[in-house]
N, C-alpha and C. Protein backbone atom coordinates (compact mmCIF):
# COMPACT_ATOMS: atom_id res chain seq x y z
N UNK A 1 -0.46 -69.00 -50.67
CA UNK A 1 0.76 -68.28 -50.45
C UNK A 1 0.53 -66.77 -50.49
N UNK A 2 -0.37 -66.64 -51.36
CA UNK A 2 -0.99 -64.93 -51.68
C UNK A 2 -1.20 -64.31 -50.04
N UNK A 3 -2.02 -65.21 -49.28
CA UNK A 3 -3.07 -65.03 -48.37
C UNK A 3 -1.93 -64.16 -47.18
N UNK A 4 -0.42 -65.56 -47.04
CA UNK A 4 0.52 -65.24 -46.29
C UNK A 4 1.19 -64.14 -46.48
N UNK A 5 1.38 -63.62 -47.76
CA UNK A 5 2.04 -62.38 -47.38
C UNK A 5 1.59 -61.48 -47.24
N UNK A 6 0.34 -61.27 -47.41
CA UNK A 6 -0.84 -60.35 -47.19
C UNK A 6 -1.05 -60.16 -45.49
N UNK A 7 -0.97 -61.24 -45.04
CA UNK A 7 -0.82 -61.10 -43.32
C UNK A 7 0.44 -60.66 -42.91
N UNK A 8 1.50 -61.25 -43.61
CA UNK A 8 2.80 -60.33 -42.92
C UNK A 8 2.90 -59.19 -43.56
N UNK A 9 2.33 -58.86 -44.46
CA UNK A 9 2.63 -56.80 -44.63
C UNK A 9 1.57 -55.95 -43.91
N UNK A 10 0.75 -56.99 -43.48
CA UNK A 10 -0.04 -56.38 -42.03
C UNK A 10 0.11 -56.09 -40.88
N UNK A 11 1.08 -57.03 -40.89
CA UNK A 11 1.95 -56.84 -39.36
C UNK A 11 3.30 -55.78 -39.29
N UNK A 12 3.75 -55.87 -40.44
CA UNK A 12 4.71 -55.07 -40.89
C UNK A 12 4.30 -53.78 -40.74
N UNK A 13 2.86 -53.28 -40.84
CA UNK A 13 2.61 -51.75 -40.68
C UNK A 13 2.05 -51.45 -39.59
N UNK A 14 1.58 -52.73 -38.84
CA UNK A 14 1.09 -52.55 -37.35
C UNK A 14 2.75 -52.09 -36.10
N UNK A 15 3.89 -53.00 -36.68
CA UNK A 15 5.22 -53.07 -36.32
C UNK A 15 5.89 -51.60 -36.29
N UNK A 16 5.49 -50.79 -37.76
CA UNK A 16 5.59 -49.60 -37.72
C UNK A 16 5.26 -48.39 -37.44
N UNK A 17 3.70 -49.05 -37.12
CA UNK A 17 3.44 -47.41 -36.43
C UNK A 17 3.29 -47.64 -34.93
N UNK A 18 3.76 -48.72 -34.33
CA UNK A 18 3.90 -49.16 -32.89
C UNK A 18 5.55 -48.02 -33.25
N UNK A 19 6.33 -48.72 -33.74
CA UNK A 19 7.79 -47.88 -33.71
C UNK A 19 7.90 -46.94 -33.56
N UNK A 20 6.78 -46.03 -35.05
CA UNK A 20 6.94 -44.43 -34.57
C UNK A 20 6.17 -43.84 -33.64
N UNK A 21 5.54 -44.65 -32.21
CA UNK A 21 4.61 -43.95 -31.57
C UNK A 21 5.74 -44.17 -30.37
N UNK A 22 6.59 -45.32 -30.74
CA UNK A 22 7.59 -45.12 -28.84
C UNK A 22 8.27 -44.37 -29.88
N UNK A 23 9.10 -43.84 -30.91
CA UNK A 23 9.87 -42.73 -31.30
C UNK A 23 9.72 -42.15 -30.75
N UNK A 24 8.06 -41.45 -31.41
CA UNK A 24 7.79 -39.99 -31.19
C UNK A 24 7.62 -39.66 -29.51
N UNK A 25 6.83 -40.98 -28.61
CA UNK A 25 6.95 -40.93 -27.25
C UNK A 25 8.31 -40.14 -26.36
N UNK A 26 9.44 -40.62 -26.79
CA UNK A 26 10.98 -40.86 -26.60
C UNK A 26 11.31 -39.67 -26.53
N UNK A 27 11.25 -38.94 -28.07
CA UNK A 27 11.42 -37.89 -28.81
C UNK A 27 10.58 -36.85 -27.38
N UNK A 28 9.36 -36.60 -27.22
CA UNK A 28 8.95 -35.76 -26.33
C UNK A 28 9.31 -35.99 -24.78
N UNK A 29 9.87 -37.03 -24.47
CA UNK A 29 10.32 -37.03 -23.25
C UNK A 29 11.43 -36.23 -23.31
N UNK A 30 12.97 -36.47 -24.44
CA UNK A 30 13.78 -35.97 -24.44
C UNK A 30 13.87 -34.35 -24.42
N UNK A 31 12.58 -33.76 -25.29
CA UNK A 31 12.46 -32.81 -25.14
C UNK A 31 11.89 -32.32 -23.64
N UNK A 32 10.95 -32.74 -23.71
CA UNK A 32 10.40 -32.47 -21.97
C UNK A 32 11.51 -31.96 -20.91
N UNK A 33 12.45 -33.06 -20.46
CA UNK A 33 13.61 -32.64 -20.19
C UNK A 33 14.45 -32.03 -20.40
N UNK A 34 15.21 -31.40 -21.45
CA UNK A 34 16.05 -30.83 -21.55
C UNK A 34 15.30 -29.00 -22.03
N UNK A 35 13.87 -29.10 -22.04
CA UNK A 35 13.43 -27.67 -21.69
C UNK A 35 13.45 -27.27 -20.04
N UNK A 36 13.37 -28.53 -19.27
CA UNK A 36 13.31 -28.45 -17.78
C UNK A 36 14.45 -28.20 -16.88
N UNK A 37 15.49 -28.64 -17.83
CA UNK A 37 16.99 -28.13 -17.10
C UNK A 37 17.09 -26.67 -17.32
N UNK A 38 16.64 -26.33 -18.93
CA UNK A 38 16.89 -25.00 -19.21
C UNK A 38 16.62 -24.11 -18.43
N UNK A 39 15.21 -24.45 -18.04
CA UNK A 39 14.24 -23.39 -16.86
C UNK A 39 14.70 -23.53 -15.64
N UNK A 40 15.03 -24.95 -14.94
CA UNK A 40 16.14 -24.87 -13.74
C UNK A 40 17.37 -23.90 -13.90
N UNK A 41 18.23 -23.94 -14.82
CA UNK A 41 19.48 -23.30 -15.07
C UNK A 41 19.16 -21.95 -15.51
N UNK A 42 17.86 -21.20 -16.23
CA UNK A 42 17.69 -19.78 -15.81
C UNK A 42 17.10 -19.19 -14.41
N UNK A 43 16.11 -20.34 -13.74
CA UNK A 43 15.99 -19.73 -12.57
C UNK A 43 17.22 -19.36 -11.85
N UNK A 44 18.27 -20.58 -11.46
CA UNK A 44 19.64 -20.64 -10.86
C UNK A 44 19.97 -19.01 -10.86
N UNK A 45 20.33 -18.59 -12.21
CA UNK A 45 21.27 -17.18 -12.73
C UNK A 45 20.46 -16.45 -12.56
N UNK A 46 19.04 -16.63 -12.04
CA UNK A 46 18.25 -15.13 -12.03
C UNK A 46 18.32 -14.92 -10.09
N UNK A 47 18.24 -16.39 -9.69
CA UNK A 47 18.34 -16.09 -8.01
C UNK A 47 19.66 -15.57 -7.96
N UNK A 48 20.66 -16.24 -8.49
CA UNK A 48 22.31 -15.63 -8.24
C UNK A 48 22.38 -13.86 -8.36
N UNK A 49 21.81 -13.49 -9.18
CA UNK A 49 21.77 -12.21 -9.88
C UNK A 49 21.31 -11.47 -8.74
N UNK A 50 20.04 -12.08 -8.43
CA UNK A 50 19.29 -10.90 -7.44
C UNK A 50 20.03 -11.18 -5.91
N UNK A 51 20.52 -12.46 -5.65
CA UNK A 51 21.51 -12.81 -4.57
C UNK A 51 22.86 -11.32 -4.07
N UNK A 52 23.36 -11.47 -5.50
CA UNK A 52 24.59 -10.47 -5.52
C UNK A 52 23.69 -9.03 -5.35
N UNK A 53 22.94 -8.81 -5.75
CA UNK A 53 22.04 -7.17 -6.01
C UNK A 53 21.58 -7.40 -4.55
N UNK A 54 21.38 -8.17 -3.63
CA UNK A 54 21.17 -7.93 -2.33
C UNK A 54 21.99 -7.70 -1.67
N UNK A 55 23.38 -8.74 -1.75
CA UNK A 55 24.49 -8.02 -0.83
C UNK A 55 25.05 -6.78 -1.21
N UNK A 56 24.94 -6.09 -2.41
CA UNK A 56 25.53 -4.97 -3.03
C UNK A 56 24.04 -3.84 -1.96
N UNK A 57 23.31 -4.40 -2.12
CA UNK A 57 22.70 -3.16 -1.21
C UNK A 57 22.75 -3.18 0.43
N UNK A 58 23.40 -4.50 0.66
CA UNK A 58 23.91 -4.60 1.96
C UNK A 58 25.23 -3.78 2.04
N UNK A 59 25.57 -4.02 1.59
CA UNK A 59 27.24 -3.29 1.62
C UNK A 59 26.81 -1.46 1.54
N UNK A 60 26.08 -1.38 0.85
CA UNK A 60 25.56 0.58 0.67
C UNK A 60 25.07 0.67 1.86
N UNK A 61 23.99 -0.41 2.56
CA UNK A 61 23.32 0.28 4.07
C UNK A 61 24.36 0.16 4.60
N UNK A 62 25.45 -0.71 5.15
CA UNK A 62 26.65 -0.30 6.04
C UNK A 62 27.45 0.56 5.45
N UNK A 63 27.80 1.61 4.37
CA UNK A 63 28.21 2.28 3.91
C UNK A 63 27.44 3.65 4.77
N UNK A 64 26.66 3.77 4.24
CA UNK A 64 25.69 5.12 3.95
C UNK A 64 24.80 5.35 5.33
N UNK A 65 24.90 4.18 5.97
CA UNK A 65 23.77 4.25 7.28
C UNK A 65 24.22 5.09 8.50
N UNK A 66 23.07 6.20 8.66
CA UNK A 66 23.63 7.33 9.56
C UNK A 66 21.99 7.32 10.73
N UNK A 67 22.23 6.58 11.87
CA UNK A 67 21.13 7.13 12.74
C UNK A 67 20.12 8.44 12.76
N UNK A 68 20.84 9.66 12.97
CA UNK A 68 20.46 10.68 12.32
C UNK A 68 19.39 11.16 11.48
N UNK A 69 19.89 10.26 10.61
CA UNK A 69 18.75 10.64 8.98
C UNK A 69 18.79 9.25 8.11
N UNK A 70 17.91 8.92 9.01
CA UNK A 70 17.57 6.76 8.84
C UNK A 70 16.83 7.58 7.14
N UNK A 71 16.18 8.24 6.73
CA UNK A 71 15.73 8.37 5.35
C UNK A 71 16.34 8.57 4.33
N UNK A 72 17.31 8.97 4.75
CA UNK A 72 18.29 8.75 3.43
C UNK A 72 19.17 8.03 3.05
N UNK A 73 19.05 6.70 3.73
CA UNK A 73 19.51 5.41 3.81
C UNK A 73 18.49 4.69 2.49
N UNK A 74 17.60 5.12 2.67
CA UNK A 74 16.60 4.42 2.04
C UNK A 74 16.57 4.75 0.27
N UNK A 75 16.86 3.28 -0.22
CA UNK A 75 17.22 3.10 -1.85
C UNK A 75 15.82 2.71 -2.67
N UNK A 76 15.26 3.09 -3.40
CA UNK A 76 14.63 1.84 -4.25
C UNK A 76 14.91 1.74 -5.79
N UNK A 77 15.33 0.43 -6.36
CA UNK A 77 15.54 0.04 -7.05
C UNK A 77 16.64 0.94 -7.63
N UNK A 78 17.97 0.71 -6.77
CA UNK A 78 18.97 1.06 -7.07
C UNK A 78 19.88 0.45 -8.46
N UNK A 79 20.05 0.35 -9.17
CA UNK A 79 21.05 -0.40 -10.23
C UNK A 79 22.37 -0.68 -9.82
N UNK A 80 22.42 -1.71 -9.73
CA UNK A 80 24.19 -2.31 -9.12
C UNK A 80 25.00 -2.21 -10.26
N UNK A 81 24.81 -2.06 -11.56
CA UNK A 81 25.53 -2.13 -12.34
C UNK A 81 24.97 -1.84 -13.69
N UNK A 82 24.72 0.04 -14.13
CA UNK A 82 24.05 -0.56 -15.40
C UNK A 82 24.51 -0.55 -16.44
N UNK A 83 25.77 -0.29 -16.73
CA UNK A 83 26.17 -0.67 -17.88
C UNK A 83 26.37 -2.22 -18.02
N UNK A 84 26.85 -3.11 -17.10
CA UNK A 84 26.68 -4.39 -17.42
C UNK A 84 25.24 -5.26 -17.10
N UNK A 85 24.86 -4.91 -16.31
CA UNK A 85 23.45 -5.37 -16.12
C UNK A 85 22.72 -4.46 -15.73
N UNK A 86 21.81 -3.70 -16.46
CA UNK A 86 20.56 -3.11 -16.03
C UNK A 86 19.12 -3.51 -15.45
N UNK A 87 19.19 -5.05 -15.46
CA UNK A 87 18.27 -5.20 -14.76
C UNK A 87 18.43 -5.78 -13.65
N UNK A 88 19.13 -5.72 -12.85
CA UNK A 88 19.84 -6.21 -11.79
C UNK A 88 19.68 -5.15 -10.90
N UNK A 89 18.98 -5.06 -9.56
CA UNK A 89 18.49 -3.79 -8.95
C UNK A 89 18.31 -4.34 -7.34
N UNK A 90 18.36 -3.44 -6.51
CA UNK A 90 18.22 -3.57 -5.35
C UNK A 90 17.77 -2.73 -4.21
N UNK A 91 16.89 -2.47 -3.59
CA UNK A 91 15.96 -1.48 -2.66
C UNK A 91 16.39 -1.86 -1.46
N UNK A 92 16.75 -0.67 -0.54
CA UNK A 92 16.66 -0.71 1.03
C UNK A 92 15.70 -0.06 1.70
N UNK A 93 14.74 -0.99 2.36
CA UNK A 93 14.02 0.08 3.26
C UNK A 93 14.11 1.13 4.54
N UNK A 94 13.65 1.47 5.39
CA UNK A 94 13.62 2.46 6.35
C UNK A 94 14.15 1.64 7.47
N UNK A 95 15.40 1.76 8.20
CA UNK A 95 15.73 1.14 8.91
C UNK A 95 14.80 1.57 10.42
N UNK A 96 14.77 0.51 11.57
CA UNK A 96 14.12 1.01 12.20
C UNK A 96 14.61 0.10 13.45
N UNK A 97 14.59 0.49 14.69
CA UNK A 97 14.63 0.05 16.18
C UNK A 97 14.02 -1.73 15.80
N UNK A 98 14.74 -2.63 16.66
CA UNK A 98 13.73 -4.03 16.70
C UNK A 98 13.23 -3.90 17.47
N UNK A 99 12.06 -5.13 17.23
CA UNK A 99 11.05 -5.30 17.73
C UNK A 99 10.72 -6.09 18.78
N UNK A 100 11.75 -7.09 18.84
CA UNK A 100 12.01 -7.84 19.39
C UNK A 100 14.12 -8.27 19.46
N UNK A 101 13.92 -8.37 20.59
CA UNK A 101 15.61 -8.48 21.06
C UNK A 101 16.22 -7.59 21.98
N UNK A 102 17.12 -7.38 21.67
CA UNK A 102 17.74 -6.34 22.39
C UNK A 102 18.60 -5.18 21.85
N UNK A 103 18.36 -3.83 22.18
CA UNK A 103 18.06 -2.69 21.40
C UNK A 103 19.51 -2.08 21.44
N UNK A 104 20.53 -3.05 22.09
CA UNK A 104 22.17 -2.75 21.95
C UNK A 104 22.76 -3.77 22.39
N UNK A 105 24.10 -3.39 21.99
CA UNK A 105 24.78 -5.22 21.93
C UNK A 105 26.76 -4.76 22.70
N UNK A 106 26.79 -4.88 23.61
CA UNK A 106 28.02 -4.52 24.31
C UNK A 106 29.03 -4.56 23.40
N UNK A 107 30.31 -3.90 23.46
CA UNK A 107 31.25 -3.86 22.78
C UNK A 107 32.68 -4.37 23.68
N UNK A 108 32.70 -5.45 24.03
CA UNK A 108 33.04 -5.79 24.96
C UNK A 108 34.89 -5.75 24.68
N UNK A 109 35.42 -5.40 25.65
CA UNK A 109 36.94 -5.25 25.25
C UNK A 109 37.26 -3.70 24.58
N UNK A 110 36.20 -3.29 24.32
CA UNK A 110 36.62 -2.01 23.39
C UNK A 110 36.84 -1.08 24.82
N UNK A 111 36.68 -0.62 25.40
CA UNK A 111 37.33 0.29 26.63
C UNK A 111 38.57 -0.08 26.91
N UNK A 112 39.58 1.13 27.34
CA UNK A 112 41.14 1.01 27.68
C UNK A 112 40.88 0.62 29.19
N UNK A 113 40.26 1.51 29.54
CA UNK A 113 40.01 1.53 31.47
C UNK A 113 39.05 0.82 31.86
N UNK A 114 39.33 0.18 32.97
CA UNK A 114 37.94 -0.67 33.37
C UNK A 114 36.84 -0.31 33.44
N UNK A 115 36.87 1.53 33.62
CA UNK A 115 35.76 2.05 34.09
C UNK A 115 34.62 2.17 33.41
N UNK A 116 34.70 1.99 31.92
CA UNK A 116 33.78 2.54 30.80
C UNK A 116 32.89 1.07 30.51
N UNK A 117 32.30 1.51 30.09
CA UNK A 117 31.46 0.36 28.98
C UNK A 117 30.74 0.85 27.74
N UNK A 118 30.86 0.22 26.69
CA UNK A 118 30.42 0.93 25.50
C UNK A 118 29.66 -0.27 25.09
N UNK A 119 28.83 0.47 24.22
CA UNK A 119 27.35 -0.62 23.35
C UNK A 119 27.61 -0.23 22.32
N UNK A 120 26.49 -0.60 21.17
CA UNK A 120 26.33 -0.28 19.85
C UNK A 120 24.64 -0.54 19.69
N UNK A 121 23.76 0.17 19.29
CA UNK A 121 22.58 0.58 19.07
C UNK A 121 22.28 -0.59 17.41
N UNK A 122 21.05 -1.42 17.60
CA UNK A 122 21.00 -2.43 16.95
C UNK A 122 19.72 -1.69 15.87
N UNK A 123 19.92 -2.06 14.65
CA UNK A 123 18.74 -1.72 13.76
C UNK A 123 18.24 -2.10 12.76
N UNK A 124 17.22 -2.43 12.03
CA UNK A 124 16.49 -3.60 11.65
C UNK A 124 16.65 -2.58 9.99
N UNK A 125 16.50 -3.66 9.02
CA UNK A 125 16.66 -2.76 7.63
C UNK A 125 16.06 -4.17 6.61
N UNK A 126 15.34 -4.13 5.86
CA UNK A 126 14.78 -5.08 4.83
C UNK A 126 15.78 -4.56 3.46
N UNK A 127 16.35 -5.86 2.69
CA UNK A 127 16.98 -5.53 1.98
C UNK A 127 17.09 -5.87 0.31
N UNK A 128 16.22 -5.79 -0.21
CA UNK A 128 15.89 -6.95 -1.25
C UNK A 128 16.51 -6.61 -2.78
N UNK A 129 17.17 -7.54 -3.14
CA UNK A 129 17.82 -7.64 -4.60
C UNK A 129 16.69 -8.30 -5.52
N UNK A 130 16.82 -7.85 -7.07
CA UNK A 130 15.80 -8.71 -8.02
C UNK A 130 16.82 -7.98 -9.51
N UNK A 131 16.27 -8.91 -9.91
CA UNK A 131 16.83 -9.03 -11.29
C UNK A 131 15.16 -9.67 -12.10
N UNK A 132 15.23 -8.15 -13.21
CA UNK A 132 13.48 -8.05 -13.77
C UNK A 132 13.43 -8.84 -14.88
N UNK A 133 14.65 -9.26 -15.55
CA UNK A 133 14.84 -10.02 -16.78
C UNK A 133 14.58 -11.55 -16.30
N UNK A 134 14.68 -12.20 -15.13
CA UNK A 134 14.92 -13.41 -14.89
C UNK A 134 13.38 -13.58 -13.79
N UNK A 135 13.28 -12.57 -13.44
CA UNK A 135 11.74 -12.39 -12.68
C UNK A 135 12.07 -13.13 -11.29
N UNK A 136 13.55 -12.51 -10.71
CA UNK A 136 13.56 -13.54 -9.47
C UNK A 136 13.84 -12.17 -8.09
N UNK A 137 13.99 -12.39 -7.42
CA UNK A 137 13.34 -11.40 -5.84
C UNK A 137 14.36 -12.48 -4.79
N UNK A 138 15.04 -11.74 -4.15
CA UNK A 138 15.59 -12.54 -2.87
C UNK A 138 15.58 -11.38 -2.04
N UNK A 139 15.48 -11.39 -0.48
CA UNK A 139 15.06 -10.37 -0.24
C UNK A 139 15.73 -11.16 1.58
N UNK A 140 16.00 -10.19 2.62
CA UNK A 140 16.64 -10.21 4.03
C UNK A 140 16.81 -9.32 4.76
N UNK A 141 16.20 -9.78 6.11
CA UNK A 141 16.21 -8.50 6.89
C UNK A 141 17.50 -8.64 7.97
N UNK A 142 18.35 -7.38 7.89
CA UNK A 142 19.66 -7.28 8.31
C UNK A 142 19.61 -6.61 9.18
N UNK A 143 20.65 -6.74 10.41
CA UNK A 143 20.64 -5.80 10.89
C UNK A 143 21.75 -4.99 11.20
N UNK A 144 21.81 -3.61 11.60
CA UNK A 144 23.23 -2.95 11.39
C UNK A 144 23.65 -2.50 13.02
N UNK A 145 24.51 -2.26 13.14
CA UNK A 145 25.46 -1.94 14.72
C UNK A 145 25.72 -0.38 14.47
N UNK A 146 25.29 0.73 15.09
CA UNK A 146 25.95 1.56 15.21
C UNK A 146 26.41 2.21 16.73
N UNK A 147 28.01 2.49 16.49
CA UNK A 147 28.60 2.94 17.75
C UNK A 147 29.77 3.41 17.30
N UNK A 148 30.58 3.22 18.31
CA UNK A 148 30.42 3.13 20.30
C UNK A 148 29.54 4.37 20.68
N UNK A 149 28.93 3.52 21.64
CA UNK A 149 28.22 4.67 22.69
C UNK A 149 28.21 4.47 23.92
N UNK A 150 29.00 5.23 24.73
CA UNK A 150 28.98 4.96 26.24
C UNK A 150 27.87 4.26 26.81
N UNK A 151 27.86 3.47 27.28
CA UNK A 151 26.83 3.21 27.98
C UNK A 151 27.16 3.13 29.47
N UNK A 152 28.17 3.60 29.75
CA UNK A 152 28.09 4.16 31.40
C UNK A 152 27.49 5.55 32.24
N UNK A 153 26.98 5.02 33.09
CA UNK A 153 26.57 6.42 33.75
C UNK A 153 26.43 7.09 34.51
N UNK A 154 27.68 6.85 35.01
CA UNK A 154 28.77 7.43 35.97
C UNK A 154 29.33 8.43 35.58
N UNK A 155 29.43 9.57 36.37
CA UNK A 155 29.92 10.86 35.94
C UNK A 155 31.60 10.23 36.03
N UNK A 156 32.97 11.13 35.19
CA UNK A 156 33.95 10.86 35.17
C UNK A 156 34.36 12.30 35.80
């Protein structure tokens, strides 16, 4: 009878450290995952961040954009906001003629008289938002319309 319970408190500790090895297994999966959402759900708010810091420097190149003096269009690492977010930033580069397409775009309907025709002069601008706390970069090349410009050329 000695012999028998001597075999079942053998099994009893084989039973137990089988238990705490799927625990502890369990235990690191759960963790595994729920560090992996975390890092999904800060990337999310760091692309959003630099998302908004791109259109905010979209909105300044159609603000501020003067053919003229294409260089002083040009931002880098502007702050969209720094009292609420300082690391939230956004650069415009040197706008410039495309490269491909077509280098004006009719304005069609905008003339009173049949006689006129007016365009708008097309121009290429890289525009990139980032946010340095979240280490994320979104970045688009836009392009801007400036006019009217006759494009008839016919004396009146």
């Amino acid at each position: 009878m000695a012999s028998r319970s001597r075999l079942e408190s053998g099994f009893a500790l084989i039973v137990t450290v089988l238990s705490l090895l799927i625990l502890t297994a369990m235990g690191l999966l759960v963790f595994t995952v729920s560090t992996k959402d975390i890092r999904i759900s800060t990337r999310t708010i760091g692309e959003k961040k630099a998302f908004a810091a791109m259109e905010a420097g979209i909105h300044r190149l159609n603000l501020k954009f003067d053919p003229t003096d294409l260089p002083s269009v040009v931002v880098s690492n502007f702050q969209v906001n720094s009292a609420v977010d300082p690391d939230t930033k956004f650069t415009i580069g040197t706008p410039s003629l495309p490269g491909s397409g077509p280098l004006t775009l009719p304005l069609a309907g905008y003339a009173v008289t049949g006689g006129q025709q007016w365009n708008q002069a097309r121009y290429i601008a890289t525009v990139t938002g980032q946010n340095t706390r979240y280490n994320s970069k979104v970045g688009v090349d836009t392009s801007v319309g400036y006019g009217p410009l006759e494009a008839t050329t016919t004396y009146r």
